[in-house]
C-alpha atoms as a PDB file:
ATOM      1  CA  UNK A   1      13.638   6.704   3.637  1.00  0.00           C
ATOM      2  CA  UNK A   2      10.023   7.901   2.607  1.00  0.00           C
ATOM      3  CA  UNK A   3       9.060   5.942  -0.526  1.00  0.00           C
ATOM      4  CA  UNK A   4       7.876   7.874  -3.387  1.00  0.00           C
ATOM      5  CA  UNK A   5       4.477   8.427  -4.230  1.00  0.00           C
ATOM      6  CA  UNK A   6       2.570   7.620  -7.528  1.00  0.00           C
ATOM      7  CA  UNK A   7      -0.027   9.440  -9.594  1.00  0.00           C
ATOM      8  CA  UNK A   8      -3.325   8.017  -8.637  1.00  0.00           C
ATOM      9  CA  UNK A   9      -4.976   5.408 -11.667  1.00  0.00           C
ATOM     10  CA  UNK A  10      -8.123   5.034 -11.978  1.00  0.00           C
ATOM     11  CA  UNK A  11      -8.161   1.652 -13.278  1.00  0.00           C
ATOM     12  CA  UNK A  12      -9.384  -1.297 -11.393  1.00  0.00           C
ATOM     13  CA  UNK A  13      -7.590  -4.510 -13.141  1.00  0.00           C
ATOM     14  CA  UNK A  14      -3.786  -5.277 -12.526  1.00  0.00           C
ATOM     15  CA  UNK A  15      -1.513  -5.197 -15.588  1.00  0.00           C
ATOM     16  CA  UNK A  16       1.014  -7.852 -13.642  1.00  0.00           C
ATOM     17  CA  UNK A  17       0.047 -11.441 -13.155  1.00  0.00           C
ATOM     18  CA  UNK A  18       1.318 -11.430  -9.463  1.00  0.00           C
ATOM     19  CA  UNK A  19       0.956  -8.324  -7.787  1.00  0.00           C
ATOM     20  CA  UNK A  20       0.961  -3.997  -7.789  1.00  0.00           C
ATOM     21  CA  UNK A  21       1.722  -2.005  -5.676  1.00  0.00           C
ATOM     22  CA  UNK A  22       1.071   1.788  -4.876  1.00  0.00           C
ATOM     23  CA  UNK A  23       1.832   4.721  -2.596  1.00  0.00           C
ATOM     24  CA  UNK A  24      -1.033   7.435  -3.063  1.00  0.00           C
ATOM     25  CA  UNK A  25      -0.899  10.917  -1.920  1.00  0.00           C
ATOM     26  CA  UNK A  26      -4.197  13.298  -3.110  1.00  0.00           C
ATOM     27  CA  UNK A  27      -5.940  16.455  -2.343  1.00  0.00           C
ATOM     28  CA  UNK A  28      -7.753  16.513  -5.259  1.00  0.00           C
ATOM     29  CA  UNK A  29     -10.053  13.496  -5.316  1.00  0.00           C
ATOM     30  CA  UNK A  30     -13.737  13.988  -5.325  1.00  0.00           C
ATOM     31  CA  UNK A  31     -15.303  10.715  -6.123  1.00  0.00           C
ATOM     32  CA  UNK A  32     -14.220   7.049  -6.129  1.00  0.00           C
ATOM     33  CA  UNK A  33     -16.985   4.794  -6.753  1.00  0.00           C
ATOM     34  CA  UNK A  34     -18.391   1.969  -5.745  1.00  0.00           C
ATOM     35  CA  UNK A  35     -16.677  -0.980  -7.201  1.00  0.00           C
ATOM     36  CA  UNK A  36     -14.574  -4.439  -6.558  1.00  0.00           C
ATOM     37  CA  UNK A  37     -11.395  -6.272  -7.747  1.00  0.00           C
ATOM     38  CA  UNK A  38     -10.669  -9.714  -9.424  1.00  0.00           C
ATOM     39  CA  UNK A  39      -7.844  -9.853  -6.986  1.00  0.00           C
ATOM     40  CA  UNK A  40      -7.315  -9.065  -3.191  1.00  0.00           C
ATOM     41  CA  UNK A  41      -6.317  -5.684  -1.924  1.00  0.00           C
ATOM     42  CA  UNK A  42      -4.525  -4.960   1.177  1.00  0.00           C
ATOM     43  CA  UNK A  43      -5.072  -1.192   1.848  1.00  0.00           C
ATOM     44  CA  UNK A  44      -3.046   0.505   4.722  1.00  0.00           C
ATOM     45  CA  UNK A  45      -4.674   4.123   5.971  1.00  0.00           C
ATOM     46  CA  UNK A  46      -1.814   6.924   6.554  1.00  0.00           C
ATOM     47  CA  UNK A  47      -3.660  10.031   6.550  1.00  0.00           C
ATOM     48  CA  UNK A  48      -6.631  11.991   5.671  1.00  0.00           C
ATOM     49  CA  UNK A  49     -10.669  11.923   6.081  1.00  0.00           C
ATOM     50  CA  UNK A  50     -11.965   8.973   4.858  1.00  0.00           C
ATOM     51  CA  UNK A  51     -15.089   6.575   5.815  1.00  0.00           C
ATOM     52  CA  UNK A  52     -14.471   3.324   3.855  1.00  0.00           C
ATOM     53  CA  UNK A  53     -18.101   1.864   2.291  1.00  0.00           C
ATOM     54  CA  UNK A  54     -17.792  -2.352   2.290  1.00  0.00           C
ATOM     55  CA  UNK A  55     -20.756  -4.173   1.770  1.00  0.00           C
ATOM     56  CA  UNK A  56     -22.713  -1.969   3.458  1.00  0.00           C
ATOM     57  CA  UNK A  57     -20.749  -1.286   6.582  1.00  0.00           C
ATOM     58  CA  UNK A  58     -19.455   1.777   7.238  1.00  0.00           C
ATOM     59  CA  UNK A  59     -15.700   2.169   8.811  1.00  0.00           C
ATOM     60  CA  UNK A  60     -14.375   5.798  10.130  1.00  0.00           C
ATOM     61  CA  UNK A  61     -10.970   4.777   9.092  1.00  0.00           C
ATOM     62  CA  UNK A  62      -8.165   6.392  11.590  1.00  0.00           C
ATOM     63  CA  UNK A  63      -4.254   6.509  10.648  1.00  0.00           C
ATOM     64  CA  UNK A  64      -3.219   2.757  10.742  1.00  0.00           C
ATOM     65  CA  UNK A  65      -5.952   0.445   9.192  1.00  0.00           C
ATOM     66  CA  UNK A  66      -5.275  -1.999   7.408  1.00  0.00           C
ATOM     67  CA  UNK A  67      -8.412  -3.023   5.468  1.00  0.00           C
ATOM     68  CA  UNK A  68      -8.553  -6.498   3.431  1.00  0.00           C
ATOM     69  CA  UNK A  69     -10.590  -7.018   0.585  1.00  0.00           C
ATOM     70  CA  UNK A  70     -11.680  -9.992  -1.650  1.00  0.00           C
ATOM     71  CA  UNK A  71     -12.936 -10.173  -5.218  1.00  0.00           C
ATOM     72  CA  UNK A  72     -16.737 -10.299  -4.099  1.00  0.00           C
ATOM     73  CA  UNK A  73     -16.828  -7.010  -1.982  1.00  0.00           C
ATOM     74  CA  UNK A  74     -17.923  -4.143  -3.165  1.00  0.00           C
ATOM     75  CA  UNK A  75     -16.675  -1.382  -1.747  1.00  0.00           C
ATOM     76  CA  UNK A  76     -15.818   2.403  -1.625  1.00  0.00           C
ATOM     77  CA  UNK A  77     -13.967   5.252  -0.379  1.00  0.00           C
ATOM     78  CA  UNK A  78     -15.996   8.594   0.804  1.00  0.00           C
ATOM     79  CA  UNK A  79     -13.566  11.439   1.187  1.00  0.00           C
ATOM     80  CA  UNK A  80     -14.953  13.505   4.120  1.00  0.00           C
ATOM     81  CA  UNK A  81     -12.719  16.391   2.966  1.00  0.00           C
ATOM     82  CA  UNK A  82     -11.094  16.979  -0.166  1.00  0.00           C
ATOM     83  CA  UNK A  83      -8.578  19.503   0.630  1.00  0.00           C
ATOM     84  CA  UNK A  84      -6.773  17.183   3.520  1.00  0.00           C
ATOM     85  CA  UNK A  85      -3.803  14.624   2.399  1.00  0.00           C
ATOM     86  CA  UNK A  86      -5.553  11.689   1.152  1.00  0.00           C
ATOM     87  CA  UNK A  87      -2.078   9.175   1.636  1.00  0.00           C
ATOM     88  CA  UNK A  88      -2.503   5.534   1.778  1.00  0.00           C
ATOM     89  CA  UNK A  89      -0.559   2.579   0.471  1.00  0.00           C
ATOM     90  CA  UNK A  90      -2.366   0.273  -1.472  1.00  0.00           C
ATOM     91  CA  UNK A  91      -1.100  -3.852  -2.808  1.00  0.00           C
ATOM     92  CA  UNK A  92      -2.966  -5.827  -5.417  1.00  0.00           C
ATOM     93  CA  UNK A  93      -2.190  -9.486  -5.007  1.00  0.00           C
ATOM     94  CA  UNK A  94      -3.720 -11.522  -7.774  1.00  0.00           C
ATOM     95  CA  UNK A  95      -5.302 -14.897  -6.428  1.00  0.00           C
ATOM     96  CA  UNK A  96      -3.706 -17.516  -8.581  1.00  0.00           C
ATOM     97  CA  UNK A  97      -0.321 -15.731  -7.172  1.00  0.00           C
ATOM     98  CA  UNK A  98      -1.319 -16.139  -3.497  1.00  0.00           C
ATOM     99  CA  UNK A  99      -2.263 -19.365  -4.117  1.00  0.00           C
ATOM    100  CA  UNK A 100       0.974 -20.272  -5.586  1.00  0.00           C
ATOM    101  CA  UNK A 101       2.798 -19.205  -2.523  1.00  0.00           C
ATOM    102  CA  UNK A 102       0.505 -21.051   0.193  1.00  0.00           C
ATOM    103  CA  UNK A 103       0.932 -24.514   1.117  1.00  0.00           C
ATOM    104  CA  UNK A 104      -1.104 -27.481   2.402  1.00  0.00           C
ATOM    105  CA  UNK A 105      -0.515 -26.529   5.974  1.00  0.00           C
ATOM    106  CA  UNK A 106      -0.732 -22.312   5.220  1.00  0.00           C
ATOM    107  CA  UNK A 107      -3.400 -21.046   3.507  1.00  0.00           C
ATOM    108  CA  UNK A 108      -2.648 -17.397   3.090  1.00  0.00           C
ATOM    109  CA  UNK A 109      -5.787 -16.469   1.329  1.00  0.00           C
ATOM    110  CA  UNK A 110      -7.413 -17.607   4.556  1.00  0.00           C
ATOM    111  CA  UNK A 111      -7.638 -13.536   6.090  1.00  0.00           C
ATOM    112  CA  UNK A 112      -9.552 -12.622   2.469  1.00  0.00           C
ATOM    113  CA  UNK A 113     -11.461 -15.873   2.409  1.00  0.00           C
ATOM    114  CA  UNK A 114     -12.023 -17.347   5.917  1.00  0.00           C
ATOM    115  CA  UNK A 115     -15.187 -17.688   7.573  1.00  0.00           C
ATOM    116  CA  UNK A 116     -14.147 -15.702  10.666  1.00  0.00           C
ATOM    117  CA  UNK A 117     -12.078 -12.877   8.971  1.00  0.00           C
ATOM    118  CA  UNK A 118     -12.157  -9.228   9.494  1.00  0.00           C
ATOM    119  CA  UNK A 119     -12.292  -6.235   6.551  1.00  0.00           C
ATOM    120  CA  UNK A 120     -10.125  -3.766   9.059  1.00  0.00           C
ATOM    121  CA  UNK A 121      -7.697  -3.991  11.291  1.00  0.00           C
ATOM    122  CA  UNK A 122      -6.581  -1.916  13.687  1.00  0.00           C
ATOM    123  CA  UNK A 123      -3.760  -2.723  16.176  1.00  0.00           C
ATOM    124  CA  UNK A 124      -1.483  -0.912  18.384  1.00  0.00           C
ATOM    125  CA  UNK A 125       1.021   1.661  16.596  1.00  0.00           C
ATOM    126  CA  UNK A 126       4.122  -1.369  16.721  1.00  0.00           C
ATOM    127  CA  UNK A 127       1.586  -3.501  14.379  1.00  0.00           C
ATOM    128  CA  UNK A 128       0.448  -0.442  11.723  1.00  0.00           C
ATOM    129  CA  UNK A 129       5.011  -0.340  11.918  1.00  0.00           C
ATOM    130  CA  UNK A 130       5.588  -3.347  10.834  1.00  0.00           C
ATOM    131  CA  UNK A 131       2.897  -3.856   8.027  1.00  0.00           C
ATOM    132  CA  UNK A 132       4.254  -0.115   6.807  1.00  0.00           C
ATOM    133  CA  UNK A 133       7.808  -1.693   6.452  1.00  0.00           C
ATOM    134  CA  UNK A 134       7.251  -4.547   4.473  1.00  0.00           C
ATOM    135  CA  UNK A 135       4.921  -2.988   2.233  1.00  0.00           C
ATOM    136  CA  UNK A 136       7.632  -0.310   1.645  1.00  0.00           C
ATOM    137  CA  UNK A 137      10.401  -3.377   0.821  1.00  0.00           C
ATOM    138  CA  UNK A 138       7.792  -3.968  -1.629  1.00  0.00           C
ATOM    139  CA  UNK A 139       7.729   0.372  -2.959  1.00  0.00           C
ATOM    140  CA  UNK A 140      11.551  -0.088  -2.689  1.00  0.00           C
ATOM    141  CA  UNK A 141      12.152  -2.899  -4.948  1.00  0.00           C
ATOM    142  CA  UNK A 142      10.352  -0.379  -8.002  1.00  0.00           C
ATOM    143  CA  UNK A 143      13.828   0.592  -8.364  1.00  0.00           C
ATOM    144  CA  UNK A 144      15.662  -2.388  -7.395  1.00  0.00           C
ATOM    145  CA  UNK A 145      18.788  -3.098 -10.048  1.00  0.00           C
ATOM    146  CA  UNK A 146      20.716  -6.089  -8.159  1.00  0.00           C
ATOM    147  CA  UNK A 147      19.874  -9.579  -8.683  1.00  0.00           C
ATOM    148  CA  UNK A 148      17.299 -11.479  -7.026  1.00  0.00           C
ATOM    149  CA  UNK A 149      14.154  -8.965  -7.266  1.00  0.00           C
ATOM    150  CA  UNK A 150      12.300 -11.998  -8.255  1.00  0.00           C
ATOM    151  CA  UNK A 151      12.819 -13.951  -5.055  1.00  0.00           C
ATOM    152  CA  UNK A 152      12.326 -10.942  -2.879  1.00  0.00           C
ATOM    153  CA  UNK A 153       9.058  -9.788  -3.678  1.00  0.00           C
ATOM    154  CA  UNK A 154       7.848 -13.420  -3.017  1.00  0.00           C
ATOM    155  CA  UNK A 155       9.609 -13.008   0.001  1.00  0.00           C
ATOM    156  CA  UNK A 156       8.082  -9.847   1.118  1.00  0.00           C
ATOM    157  CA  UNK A 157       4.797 -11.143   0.487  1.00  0.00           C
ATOM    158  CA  UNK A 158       4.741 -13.992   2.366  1.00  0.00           C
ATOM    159  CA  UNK A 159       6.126 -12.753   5.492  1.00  0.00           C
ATOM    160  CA  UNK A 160       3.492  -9.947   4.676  1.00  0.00           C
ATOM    161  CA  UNK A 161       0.466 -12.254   4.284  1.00  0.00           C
ATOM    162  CA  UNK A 162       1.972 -14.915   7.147  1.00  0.00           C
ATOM    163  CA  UNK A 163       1.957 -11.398   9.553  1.00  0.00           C
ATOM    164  CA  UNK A 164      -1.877 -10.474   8.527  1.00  0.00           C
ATOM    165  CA  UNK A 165      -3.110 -13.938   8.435  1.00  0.00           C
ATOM    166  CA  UNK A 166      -1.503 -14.046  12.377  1.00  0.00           C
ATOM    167  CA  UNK A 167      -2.969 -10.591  13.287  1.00  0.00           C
ATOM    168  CA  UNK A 168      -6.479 -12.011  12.416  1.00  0.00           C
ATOM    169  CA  UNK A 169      -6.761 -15.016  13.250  1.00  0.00           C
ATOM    170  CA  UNK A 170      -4.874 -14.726  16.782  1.00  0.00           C
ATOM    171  CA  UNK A 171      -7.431 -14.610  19.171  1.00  0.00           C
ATOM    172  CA  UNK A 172      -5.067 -12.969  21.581  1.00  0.00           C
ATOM    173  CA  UNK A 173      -4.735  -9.600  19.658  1.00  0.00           C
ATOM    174  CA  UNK A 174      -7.224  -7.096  20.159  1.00  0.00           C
ATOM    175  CA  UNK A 175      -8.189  -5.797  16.457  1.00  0.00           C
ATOM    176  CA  UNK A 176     -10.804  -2.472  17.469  1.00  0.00           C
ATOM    177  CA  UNK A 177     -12.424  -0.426  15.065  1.00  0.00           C
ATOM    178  CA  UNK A 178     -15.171   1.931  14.591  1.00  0.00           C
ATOM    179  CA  UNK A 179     -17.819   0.886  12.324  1.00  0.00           C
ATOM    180  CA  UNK A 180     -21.240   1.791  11.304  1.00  0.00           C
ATOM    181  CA  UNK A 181     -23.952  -0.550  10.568  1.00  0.00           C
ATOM    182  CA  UNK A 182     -27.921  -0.881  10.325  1.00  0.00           C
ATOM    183  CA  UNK A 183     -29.590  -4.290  10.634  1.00  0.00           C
ATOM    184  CA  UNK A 184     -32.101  -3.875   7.679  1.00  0.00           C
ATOM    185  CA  UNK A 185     -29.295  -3.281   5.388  1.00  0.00           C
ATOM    186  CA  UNK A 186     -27.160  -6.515   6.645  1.00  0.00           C
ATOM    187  CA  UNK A 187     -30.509  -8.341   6.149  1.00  0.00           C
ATOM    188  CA  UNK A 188     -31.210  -7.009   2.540  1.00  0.00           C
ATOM    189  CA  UNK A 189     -27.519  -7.924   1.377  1.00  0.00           C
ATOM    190  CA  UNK A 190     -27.531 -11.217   2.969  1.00  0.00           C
ATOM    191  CA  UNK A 191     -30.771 -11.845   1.336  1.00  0.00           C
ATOM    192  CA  UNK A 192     -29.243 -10.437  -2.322  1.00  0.00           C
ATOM    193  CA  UNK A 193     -26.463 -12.749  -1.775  1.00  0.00           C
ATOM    194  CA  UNK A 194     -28.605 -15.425  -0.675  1.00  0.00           C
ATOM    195  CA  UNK A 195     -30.615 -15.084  -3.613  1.00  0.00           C
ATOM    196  CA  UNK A 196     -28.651 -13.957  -6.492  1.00  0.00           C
ATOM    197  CA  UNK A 197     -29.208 -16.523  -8.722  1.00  0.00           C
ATOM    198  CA  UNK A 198     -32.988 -15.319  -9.081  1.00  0.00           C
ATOM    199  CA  UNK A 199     -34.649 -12.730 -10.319  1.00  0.00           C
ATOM    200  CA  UNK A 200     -34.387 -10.064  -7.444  1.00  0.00           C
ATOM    201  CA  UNK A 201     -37.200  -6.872  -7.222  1.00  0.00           C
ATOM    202  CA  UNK A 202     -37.947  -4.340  -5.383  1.00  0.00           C
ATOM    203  CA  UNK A 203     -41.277  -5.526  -4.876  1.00  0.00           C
ATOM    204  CA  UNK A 204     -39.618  -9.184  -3.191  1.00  0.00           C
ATOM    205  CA  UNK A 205     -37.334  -7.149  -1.010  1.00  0.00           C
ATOM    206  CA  UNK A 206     -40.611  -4.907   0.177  1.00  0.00           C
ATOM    207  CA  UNK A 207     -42.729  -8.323   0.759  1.00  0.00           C
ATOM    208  CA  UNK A 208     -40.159 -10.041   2.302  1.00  0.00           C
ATOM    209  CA  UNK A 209     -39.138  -7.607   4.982  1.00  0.00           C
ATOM    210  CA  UNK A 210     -42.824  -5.949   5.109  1.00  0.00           C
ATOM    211  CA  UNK A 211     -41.278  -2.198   4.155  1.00  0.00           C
ATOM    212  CA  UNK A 212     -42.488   0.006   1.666  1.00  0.00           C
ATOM    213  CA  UNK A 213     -40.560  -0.077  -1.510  1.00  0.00           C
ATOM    214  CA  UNK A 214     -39.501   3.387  -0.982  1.00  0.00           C
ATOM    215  CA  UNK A 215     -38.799   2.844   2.914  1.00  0.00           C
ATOM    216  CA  UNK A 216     -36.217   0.033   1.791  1.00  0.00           C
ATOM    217  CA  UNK A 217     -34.723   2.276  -1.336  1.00  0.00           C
ATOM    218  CA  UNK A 218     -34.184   5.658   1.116  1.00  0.00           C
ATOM    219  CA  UNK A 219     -32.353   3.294   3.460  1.00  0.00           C
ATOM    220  CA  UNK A 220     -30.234   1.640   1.515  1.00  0.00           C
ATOM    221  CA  UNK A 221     -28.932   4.709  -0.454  1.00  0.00           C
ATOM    222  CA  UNK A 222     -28.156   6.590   2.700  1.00  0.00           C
ATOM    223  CA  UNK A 223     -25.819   3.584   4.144  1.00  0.00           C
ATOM    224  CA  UNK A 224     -24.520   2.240   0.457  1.00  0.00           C
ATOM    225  CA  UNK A 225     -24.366   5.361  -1.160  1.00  0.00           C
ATOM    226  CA  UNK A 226     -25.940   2.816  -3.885  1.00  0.00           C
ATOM    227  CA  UNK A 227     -29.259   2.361  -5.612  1.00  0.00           C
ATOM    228  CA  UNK A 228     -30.904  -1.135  -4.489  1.00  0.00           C
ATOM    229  CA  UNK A 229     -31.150  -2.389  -8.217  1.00  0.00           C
ATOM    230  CA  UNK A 230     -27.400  -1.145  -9.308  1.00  0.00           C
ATOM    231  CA  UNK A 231     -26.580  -3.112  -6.173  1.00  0.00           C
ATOM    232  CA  UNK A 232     -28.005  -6.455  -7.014  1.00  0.00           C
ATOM    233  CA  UNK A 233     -27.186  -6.080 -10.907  1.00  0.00           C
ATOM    234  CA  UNK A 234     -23.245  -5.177  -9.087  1.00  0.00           C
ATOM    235  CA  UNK A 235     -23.375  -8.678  -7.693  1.00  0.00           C
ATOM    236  CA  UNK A 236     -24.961 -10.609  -9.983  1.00  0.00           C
ATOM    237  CA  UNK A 237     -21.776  -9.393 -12.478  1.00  0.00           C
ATOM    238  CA  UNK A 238     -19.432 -10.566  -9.785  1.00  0.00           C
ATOM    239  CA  UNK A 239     -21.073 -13.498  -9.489  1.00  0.00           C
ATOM    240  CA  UNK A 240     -20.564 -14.106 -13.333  1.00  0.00           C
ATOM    241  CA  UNK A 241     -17.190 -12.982 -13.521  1.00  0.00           C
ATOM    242  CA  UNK A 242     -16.585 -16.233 -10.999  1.00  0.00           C
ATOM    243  CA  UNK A 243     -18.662 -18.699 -13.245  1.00  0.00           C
ATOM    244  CA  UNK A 244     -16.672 -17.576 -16.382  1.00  0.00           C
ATOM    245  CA  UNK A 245     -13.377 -17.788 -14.611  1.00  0.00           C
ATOM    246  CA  UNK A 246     -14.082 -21.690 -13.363  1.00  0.00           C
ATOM    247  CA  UNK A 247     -14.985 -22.027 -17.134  1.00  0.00           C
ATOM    248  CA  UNK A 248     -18.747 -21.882 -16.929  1.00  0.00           C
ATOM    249  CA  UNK A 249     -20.239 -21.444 -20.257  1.00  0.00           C
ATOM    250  CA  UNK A 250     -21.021 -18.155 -21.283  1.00  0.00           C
ATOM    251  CA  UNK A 251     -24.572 -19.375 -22.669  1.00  0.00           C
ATOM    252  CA  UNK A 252     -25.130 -20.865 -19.349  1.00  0.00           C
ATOM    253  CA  UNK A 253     -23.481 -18.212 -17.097  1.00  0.00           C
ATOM    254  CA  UNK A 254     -26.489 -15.463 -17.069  1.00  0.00           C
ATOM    255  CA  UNK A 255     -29.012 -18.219 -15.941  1.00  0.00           C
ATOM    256  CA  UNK A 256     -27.198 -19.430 -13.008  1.00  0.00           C
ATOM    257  CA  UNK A 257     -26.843 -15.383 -12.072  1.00  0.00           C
ATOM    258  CA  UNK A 258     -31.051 -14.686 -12.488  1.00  0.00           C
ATOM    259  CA  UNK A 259     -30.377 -12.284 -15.728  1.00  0.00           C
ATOM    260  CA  UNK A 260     -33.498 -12.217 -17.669  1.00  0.00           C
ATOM    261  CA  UNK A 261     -31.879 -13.338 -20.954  1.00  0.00           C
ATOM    262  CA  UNK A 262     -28.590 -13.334 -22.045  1.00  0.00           C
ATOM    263  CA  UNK A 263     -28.801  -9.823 -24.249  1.00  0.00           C
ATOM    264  CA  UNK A 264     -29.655  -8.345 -20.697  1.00  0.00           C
ATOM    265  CA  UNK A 265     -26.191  -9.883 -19.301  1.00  0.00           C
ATOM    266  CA  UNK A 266     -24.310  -9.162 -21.882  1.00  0.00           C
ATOM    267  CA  UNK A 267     -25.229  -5.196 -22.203  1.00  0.00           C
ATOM    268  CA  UNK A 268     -24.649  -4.997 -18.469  1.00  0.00           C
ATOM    269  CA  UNK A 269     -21.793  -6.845 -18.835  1.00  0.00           C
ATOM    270  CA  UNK A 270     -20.471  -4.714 -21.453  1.00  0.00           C
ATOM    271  CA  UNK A 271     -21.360  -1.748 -19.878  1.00  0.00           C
ATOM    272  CA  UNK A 272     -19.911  -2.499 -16.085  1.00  0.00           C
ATOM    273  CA  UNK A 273     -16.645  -3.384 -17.524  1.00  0.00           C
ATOM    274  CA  UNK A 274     -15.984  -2.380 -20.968  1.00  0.00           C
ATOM    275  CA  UNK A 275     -15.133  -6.441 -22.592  1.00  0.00           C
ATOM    276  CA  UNK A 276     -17.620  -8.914 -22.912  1.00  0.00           C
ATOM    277  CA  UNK A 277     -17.914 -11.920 -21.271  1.00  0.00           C
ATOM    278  CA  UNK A 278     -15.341 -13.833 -24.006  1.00  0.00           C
ATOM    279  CA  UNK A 279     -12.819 -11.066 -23.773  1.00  0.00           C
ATOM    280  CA  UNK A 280     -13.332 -11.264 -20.311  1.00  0.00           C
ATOM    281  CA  UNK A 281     -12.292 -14.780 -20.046  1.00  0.00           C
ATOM    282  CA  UNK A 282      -9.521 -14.346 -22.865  1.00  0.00           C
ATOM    283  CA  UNK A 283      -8.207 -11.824 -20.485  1.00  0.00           C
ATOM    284  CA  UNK A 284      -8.053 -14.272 -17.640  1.00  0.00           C
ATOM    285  CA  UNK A 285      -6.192 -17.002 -19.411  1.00  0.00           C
ATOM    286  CA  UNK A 286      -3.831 -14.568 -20.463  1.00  0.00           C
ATOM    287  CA  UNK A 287      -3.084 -13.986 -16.879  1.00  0.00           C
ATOM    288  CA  UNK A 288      -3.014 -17.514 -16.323  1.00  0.00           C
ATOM    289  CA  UNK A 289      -0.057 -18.766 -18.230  1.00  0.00           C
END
């Protein structure tokens, strides 16, 4: 039975404290921009004209994908053409959650997290099957009145996450994709990462890879669909949001990120995400508990 779909949201926080889930279907969307998530996102491509933006990289997604996101990517999707059926399903998964369900000997955040992890997968047409089904046990328990919802969800998303976390990190499974990518910009956002907790210009970035400042903003525009400096300040908010959450002080939060002062983090604070830094982390240990 085809699951229902949902009116698309806009909003990029989860309202649960374990997971969300949706099943999208658009021909109306212009415009999503470029953004991340506190939590991880599994993402699974059904139809539609879409390049997916993630840090930097560009993937010509094809019916199938699975992409897998953590809380530090930014990332984006271009809709090649509005009018075609935009349909993809789409789970939030809240860290603290995923933690809760791994063990000492499975660490299912390990396909987000690991060192040798992959941001798409594509597998044969038996593999897109199965991930399909058990995110639709997931779409089908929306309406679930029996007993035991509780313990099936948790079910569903560990055999989910066990599945993924075996798809990538089998070395025996051929994952193929197409992807787009230019050295320069790998080397600029390794070196904003790299860097983040200093004061990052233009004028470093030209010296450091011996490029005109407007060589280096052209190019990375045309494969981020990003400004260099809305970039960095992107990342250096991420990069906050992380201090705060391990209880960082506030005060002490915008130096370890390279903000100027702390009325310069807090106004781009305020204006990336609409709380400040306290309500942020008010927000968080509501979550929590």
């Amino acid at each position: 039975m085809k699951s229902k779909t949902h009116k698309y949201l806009t909003r990029q926080y989860m309202l649960s404290s374990d997971y969300e889930i949706f099943h999208y279907l658009n021909t109306d969307l212009d415009i999503i921009s470029l953004h991340h998530h506190d939590f991880y996102e599994i993402y699974l491509f059904i139809s539609g004209d879409v390049t997916y933006l993630i840090e930097g990289k560009s993937y010509c997604l094809k019916p199938g994908d699975i992409i897998l996101l953590n809380s530090k990517e930014l990332h984006q999707a271009i809709i090649n053409k509005k009018d075609s059926n935009y349909e993809r399903i789409v789970l939030w998964i809240s860290r603290a959650f995923l933690e809760e369900l791994s063990t000492e000997k499975t660490d299912l955040s390990l396909c987000f997290e690991g060192q040798n992890r992959k941001n798409v997968l594509r597998g044969d047409i038996e593999t897109s099957k199965n991930i399909k089904l058990l995110l639709n046990k997931l779409l089908g328990l929306e309406d679930y009145k029996d007993i035991g919802k509780e313990l099936l969800y948790k079910a569903y998303i560990m055999e989910l996450m066990v599945h993924l976390n075996n798809l990538i990190f089998n070395e025996d499974i051929h994952l193929g994709y197409d992807i787009r990518k230019n050295n320069l910009i790998d080397g600029m956002i390794e070196y904003i990462n790299n860097h983040i907790n200093e004061d990052i210009t233009l004028d470093k970035l030209s010296e450091h890879f011996y490029l005109s400042k407007y060589h280096l903003s052209r190019e990375f525009k045309n494969h981020t669909g990003t400004t260099i400096h809305r970039y960095i300040v992107q990342k250096k908010l991420i990069e906050a949001k992380e201090l705060i959450i391990k209880k960082t002080p506030i005060t002490e939060v915008y130096k370890q990120c390279g903000f100027g002062d702390y009325s310069n983090f807090f106004r781009a604070f305020k204006n990336e995400y609409g709380v400040t830094p306290k309500q942020f982390y008010d927000s968080m240990i509501i979550m929590k508990r």
